[in-house]
C-alpha atoms as a PDB file:
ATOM      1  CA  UNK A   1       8.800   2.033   8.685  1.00  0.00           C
ATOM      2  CA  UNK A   2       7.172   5.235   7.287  1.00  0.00           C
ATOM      3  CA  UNK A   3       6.600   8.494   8.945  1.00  0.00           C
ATOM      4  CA  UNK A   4       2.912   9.087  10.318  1.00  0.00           C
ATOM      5  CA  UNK A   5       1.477  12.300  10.244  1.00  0.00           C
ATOM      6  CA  UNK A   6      -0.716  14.043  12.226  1.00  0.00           C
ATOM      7  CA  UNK A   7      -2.884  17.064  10.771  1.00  0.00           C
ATOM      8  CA  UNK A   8      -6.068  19.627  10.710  1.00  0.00           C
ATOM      9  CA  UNK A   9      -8.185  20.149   8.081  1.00  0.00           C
ATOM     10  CA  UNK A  10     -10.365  23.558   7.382  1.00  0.00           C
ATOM     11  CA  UNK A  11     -13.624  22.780   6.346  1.00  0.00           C
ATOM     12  CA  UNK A  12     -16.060  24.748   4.400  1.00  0.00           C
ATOM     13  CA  UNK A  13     -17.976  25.641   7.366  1.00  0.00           C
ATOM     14  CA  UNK A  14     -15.116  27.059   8.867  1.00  0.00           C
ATOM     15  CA  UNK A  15     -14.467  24.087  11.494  1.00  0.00           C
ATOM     16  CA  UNK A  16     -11.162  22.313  11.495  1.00  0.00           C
ATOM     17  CA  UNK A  17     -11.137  18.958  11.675  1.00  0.00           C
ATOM     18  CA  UNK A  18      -7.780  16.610  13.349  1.00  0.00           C
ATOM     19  CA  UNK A  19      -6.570  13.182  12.333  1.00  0.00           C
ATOM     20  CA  UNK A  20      -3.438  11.278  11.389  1.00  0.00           C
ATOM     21  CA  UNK A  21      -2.112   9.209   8.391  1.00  0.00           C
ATOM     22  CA  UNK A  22       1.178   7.969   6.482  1.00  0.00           C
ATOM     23  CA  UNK A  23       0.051   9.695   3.296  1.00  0.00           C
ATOM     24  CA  UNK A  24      -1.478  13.399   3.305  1.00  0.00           C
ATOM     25  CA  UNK A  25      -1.500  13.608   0.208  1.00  0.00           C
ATOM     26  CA  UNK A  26      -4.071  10.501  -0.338  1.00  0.00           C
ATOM     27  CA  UNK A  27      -5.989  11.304   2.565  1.00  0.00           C
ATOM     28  CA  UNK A  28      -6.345  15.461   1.540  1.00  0.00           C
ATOM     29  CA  UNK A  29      -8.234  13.492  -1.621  1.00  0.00           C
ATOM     30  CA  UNK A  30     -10.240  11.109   0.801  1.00  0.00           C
ATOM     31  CA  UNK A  31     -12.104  13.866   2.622  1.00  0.00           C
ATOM     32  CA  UNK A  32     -12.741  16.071  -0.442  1.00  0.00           C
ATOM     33  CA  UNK A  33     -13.744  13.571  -2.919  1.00  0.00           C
ATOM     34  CA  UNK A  34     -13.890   9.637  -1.693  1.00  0.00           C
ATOM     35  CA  UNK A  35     -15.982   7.529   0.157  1.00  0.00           C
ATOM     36  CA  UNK A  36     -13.401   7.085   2.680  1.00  0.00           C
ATOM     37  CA  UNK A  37     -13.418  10.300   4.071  1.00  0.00           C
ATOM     38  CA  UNK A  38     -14.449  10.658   7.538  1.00  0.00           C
ATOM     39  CA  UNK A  39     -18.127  11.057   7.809  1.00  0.00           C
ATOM     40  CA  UNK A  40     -17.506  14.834   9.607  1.00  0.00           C
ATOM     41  CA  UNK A  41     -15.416  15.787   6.544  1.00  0.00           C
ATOM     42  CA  UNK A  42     -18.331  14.295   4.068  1.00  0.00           C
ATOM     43  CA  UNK A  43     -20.852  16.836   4.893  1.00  0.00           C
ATOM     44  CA  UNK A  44     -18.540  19.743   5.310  1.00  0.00           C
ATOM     45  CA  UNK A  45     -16.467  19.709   1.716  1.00  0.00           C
ATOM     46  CA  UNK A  46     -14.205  21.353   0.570  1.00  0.00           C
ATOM     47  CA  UNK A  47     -11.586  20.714   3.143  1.00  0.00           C
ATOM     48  CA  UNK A  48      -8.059  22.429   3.139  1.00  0.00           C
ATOM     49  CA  UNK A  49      -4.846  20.833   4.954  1.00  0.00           C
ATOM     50  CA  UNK A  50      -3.958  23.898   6.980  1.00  0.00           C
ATOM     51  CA  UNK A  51      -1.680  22.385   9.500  1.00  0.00           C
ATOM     52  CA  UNK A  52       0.861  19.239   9.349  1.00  0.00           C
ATOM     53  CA  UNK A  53       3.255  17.591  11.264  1.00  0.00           C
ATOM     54  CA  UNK A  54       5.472  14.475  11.011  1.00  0.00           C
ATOM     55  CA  UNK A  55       6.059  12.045  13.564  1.00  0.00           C
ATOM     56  CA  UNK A  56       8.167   8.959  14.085  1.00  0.00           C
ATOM     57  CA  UNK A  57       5.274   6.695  14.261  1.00  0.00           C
ATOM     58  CA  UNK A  58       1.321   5.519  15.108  1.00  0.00           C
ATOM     59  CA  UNK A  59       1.917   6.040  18.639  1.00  0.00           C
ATOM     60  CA  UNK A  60       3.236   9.139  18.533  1.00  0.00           C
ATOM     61  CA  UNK A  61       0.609  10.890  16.104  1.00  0.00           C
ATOM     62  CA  UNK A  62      -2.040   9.153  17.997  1.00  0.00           C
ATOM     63  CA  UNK A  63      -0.920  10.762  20.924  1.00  0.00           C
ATOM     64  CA  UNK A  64      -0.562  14.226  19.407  1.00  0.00           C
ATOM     65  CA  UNK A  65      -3.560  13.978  17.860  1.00  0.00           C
ATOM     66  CA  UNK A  66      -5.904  13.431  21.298  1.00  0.00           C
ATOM     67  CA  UNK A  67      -3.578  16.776  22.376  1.00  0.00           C
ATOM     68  CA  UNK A  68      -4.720  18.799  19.634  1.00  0.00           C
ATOM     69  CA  UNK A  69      -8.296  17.935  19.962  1.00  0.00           C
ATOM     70  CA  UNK A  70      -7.806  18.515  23.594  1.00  0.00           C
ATOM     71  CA  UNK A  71      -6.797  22.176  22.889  1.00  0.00           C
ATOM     72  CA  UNK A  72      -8.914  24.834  22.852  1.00  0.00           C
ATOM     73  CA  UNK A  73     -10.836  26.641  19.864  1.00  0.00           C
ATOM     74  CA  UNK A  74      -7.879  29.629  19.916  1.00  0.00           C
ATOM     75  CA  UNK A  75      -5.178  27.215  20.073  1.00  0.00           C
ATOM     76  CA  UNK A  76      -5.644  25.079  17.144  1.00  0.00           C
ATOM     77  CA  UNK A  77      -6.350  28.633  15.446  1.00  0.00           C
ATOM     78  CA  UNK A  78      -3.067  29.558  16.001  1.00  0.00           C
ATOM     79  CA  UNK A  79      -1.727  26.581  15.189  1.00  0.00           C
ATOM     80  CA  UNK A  80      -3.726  26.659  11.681  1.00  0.00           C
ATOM     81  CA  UNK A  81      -2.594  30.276  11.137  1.00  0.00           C
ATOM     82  CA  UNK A  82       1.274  28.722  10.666  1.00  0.00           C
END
């Protein structure tokens, strides 16, 4: 089993943007350049990976993901500010 991760993204309009994965890395390239980017990220490129976090697995960073969206526009500032 590999890691999942959930993360936020920084888009060139200044919005952040949340989702998970097993591979940053491929994903990072996804949203700036591919076809398989999500369709918010599309419009909105460049994107920067501004905050990360590994979890055990999909569950998990499923569930951590709906609490970050849930959060509030300061929060997931902070949380993009390290």
């Amino acid at each position: 089993m590999s890691d999942w991760f959930v993360y936020m993204l920084r888009c060139a309009d200044a919005s952040l943007y949340t989702g998970i994965t097993t591979d940053l890395a491929r994903r990072l390239t996804e949203h700036n350049a591919g076809a398989a980017g999500a369709r918010y990220t599309r419009a909105r490129r460049p994107v920067t990976l501004v905050y990360q976090e590994r979890l055990p697995n999909r569950s998990a960073a499923a569930k951590r993901e709906q609490a970050l969206r849930r959060l509030g526009k300061a929060e997931k500032e902070r949380l993009a500010a390290g």
